[in-house]
PDB file of N, CA and C in Angstrom:
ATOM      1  N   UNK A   1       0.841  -1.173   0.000  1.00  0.00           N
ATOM      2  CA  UNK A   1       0.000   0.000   0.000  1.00  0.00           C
ATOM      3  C   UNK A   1       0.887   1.236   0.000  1.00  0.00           C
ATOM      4  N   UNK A   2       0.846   1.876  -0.938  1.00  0.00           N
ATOM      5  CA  UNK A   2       1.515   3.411  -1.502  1.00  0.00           C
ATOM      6  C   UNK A   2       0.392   3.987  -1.263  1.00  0.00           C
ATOM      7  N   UNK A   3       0.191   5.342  -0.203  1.00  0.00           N
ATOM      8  CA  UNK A   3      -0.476   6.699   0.202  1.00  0.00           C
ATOM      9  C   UNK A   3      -0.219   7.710  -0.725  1.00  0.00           C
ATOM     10  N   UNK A   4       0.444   7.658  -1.328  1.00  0.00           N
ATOM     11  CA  UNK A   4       0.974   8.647  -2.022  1.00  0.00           C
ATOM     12  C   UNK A   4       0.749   8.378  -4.245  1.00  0.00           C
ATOM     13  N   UNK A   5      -0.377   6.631  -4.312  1.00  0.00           N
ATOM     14  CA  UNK A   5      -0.849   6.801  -5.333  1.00  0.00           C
ATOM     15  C   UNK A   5      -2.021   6.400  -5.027  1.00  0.00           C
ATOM     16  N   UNK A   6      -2.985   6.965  -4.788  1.00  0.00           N
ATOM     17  CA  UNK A   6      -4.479   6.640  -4.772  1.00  0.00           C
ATOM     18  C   UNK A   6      -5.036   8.174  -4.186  1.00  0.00           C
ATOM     19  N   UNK A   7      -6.816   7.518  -4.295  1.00  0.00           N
ATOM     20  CA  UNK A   7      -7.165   9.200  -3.565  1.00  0.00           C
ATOM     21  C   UNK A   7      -8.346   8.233  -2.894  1.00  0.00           C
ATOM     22  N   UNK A   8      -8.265   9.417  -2.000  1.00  0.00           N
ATOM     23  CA  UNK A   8      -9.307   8.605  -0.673  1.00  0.00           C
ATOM     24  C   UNK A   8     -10.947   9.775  -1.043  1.00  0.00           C
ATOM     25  N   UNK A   9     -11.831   8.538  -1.240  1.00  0.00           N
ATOM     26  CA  UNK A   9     -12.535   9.149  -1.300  1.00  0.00           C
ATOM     27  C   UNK A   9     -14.137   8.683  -0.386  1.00  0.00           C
ATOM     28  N   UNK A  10     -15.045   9.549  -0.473  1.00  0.00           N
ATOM     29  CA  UNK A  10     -15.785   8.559   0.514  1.00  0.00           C
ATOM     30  C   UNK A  10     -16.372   7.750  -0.537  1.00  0.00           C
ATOM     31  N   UNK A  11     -17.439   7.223   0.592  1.00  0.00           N
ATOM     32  CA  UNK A  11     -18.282   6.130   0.020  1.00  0.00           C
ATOM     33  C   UNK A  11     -19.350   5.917  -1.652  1.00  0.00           C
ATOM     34  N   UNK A  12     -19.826   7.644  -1.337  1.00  0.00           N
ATOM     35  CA  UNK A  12     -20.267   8.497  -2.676  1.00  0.00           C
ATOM     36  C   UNK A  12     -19.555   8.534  -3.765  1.00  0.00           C
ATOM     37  N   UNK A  13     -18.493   9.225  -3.475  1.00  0.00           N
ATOM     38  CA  UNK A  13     -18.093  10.163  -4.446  1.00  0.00           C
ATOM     39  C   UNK A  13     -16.856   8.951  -4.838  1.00  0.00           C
ATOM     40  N   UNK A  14     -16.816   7.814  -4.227  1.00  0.00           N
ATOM     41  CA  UNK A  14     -15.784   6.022  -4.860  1.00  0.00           C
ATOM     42  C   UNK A  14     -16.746   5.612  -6.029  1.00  0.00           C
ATOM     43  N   UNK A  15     -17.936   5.275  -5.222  1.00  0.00           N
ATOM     44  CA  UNK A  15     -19.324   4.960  -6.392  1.00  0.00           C
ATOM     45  C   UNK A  15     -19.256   5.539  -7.959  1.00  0.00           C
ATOM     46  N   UNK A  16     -19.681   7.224  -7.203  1.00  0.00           N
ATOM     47  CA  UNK A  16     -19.485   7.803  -8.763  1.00  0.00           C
ATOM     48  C   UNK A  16     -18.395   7.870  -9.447  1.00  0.00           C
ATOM     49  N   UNK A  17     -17.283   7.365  -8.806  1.00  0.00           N
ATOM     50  CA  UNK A  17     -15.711   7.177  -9.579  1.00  0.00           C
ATOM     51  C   UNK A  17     -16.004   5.976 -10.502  1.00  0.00           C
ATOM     52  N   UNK A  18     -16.364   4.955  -9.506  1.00  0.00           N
ATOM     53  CA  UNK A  18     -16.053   3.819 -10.389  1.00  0.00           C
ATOM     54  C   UNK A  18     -17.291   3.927 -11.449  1.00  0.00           C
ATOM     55  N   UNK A  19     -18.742   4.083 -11.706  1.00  0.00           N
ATOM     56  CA  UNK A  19     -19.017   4.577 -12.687  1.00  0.00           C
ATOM     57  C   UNK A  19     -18.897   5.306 -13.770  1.00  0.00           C
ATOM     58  N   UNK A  20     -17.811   6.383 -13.938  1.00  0.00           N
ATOM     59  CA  UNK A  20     -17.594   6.911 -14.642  1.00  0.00           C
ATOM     60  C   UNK A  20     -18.381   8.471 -14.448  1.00  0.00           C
ATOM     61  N   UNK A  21     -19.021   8.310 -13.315  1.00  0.00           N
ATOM     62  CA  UNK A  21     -20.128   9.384 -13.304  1.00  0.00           C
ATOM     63  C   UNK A  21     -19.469  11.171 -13.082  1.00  0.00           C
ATOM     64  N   UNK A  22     -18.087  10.678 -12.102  1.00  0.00           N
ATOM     65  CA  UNK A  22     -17.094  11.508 -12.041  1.00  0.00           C
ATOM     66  C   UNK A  22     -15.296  11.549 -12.232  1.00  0.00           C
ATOM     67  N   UNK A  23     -14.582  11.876 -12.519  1.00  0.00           N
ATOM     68  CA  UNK A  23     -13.250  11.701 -12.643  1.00  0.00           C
ATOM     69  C   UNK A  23     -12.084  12.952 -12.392  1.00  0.00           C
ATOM     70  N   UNK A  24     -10.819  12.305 -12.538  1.00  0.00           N
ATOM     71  CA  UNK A  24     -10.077  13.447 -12.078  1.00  0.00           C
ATOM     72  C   UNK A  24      -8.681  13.865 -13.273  1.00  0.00           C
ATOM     73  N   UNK A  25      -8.758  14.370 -13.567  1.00  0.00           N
ATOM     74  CA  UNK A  25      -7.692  14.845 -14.299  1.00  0.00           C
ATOM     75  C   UNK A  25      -6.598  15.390 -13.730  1.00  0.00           C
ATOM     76  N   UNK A  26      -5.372  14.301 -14.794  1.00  0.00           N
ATOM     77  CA  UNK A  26      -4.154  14.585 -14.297  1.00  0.00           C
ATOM     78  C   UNK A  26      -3.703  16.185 -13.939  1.00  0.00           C
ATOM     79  N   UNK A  27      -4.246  16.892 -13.769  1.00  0.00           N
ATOM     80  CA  UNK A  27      -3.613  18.445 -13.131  1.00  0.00           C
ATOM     81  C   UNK A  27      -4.902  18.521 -12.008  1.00  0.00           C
ATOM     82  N   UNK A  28      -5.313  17.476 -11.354  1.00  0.00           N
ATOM     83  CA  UNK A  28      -6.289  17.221 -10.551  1.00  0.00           C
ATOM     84  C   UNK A  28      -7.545  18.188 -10.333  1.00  0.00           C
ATOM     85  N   UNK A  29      -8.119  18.278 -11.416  1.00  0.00           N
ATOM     86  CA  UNK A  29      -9.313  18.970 -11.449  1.00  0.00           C
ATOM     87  C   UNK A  29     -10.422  17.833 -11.548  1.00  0.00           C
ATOM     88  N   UNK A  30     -11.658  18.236 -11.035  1.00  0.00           N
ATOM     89  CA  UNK A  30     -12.521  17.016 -10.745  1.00  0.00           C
ATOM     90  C   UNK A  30     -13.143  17.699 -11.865  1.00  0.00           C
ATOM     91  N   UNK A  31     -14.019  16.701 -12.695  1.00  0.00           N
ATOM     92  CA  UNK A  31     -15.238  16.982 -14.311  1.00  0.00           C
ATOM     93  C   UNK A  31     -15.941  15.553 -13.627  1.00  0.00           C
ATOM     94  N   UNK A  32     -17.329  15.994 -13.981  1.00  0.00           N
ATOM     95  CA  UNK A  32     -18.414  15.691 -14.045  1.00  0.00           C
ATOM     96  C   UNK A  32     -19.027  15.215 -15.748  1.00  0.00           C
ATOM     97  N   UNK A  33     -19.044  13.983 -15.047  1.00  0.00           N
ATOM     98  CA  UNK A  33     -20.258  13.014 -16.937  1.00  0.00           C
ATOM     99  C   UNK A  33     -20.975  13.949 -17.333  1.00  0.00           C
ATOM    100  N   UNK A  34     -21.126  13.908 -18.598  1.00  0.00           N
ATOM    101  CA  UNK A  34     -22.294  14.920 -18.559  1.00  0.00           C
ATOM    102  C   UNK A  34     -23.780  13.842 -18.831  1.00  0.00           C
ATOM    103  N   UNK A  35     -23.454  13.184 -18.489  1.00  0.00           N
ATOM    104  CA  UNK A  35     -24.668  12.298 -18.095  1.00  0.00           C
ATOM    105  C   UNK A  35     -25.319  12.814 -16.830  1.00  0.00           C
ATOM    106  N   UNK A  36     -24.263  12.673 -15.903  1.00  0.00           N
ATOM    107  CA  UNK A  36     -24.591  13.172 -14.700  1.00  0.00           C
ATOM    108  C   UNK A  36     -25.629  14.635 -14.373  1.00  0.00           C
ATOM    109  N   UNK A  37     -24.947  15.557 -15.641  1.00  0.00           N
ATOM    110  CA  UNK A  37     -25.017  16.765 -15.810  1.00  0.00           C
ATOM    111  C   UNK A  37     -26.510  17.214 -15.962  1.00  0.00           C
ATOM    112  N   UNK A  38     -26.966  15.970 -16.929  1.00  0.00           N
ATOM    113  CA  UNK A  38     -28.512  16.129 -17.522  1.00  0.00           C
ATOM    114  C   UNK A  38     -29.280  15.013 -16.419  1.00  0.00           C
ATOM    115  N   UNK A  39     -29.092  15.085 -15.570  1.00  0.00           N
ATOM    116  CA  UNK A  39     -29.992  14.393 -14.144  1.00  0.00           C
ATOM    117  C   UNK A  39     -29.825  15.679 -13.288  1.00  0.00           C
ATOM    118  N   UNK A  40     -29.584  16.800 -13.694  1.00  0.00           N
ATOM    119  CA  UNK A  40     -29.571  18.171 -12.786  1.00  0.00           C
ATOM    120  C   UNK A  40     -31.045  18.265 -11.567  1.00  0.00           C
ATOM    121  N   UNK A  41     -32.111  17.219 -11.991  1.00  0.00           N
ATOM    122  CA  UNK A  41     -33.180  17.693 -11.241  1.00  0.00           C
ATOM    123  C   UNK A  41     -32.976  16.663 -10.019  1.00  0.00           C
ATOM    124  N   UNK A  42     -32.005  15.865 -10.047  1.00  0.00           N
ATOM    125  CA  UNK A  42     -31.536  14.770  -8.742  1.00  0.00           C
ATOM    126  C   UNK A  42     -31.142  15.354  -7.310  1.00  0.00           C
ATOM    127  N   UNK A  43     -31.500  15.751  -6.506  1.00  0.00           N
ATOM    128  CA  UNK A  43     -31.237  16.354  -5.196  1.00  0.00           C
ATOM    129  C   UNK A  43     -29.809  15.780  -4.990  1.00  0.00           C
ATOM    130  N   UNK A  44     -29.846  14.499  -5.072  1.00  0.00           N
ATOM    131  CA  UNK A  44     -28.294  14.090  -4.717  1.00  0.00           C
ATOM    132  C   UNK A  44     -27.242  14.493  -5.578  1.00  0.00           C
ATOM    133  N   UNK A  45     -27.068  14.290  -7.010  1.00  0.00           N
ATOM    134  CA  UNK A  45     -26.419  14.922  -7.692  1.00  0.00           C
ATOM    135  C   UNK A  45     -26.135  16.613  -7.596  1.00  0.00           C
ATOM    136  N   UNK A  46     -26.749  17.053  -7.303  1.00  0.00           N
ATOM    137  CA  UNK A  46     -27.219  18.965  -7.027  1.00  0.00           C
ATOM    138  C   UNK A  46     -26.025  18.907  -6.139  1.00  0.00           C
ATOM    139  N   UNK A  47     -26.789  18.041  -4.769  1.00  0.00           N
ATOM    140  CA  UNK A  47     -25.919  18.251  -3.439  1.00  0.00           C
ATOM    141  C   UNK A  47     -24.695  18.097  -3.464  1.00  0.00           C
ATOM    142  N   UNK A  48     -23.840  16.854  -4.069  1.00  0.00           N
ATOM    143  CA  UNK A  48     -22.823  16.163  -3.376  1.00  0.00           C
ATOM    144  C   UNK A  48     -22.023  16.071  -4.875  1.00  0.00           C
ATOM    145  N   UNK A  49     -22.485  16.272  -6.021  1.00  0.00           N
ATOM    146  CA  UNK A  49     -21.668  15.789  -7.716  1.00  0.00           C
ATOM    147  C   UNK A  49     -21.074  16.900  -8.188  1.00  0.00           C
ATOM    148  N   UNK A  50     -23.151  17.630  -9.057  1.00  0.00           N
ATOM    149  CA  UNK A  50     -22.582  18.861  -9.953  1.00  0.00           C
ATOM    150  C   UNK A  50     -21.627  19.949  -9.367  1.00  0.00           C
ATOM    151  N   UNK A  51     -21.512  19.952  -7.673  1.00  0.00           N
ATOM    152  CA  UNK A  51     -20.806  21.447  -7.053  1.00  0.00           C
ATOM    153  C   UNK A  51     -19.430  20.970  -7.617  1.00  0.00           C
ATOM    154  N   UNK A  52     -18.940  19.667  -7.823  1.00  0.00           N
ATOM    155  CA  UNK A  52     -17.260  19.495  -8.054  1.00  0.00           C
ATOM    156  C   UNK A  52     -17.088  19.871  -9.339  1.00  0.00           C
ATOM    157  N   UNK A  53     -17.587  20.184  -9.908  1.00  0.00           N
ATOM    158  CA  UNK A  53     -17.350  20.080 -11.611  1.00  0.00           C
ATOM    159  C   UNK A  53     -16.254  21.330 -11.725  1.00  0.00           C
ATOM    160  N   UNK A  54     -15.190  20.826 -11.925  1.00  0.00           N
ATOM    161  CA  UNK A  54     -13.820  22.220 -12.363  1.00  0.00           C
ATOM    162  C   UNK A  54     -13.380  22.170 -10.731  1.00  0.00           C
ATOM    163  N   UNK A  55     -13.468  21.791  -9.650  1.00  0.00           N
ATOM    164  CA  UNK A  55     -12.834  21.475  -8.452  1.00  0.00           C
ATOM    165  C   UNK A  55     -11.301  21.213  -8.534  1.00  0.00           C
ATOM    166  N   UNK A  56     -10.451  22.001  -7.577  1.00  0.00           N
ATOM    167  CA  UNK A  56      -9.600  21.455  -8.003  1.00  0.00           C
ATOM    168  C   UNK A  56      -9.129  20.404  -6.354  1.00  0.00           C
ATOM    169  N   UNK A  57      -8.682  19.395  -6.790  1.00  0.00           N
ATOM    170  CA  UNK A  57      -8.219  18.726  -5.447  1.00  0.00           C
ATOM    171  C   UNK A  57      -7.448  19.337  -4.671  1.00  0.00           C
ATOM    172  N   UNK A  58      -7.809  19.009  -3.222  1.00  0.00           N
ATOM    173  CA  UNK A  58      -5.854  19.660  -2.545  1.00  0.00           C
ATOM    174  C   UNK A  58      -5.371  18.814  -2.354  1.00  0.00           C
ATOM    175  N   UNK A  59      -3.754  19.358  -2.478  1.00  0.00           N
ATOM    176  CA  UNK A  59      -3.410  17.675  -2.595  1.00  0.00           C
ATOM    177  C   UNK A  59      -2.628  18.029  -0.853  1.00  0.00           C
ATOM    178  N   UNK A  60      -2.525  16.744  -0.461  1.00  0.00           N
ATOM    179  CA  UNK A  60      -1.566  16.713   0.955  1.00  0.00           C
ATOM    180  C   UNK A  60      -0.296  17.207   0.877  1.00  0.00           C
ATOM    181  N   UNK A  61      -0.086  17.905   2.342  1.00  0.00           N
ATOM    182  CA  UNK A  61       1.639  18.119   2.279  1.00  0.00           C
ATOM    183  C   UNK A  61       2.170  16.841   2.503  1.00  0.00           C
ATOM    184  N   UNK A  62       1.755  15.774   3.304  1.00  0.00           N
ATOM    185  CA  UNK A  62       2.237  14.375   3.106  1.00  0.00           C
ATOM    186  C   UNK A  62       1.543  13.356   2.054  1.00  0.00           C
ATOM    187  N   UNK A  63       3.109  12.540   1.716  1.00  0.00           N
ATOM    188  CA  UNK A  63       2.736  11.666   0.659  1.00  0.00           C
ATOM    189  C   UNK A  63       2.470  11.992  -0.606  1.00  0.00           C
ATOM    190  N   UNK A  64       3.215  13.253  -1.081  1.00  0.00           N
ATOM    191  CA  UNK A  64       2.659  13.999  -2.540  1.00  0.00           C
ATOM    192  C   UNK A  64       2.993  13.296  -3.437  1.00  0.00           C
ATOM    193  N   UNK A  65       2.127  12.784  -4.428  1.00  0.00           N
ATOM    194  CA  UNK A  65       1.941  11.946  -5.835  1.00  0.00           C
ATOM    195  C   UNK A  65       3.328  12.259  -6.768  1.00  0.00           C
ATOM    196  N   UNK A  66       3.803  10.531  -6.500  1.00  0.00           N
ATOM    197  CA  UNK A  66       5.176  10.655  -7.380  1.00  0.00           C
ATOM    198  C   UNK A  66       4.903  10.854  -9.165  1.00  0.00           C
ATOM    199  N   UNK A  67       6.140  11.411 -10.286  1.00  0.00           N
ATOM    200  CA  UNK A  67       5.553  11.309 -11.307  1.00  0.00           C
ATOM    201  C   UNK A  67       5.796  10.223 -11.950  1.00  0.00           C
ATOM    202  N   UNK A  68       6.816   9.317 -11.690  1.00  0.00           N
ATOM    203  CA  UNK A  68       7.037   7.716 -12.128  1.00  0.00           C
ATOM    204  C   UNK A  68       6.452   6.612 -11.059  1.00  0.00           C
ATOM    205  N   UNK A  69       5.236   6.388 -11.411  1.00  0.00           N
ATOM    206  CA  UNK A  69       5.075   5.298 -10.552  1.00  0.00           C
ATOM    207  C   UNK A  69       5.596   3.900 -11.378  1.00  0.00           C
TER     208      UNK A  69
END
């Protein structure tokens, strides 16, 4: 187990990872499916998805993401 290649996420926002529903781009900005995008009338999506869209991660002062893994 390397801390320093993965991202911790909760229980939600793992879900919508592994769907595809959300993702992160290598200069760690979070984008939103636009699947996701057009379910805008979803309370949960509103709440906890569409706000990340252009997010940028912070990353930790420990364990910062090597560029050769």
């Amino acid at each position: 187990m390397d801390p320093s290649n993965g991202l911790c996420f909760s229980a939600l926002h793992d879900k919508a990872y592994d769907r595809g529903l959300i993702t992160v781009t290598p200069d760690f900005l979070v984008r939103v499916s636009s699947q996701l995008q057009e379910c805008s009338d979803s309370p949960l999506a509103q709440d906890y998805l569409l706000g990340l869209e252009g997010v940028k991660i912070q990353l930790p002062k420990k364990f910062i993401r090597r560029e050769n893994f």
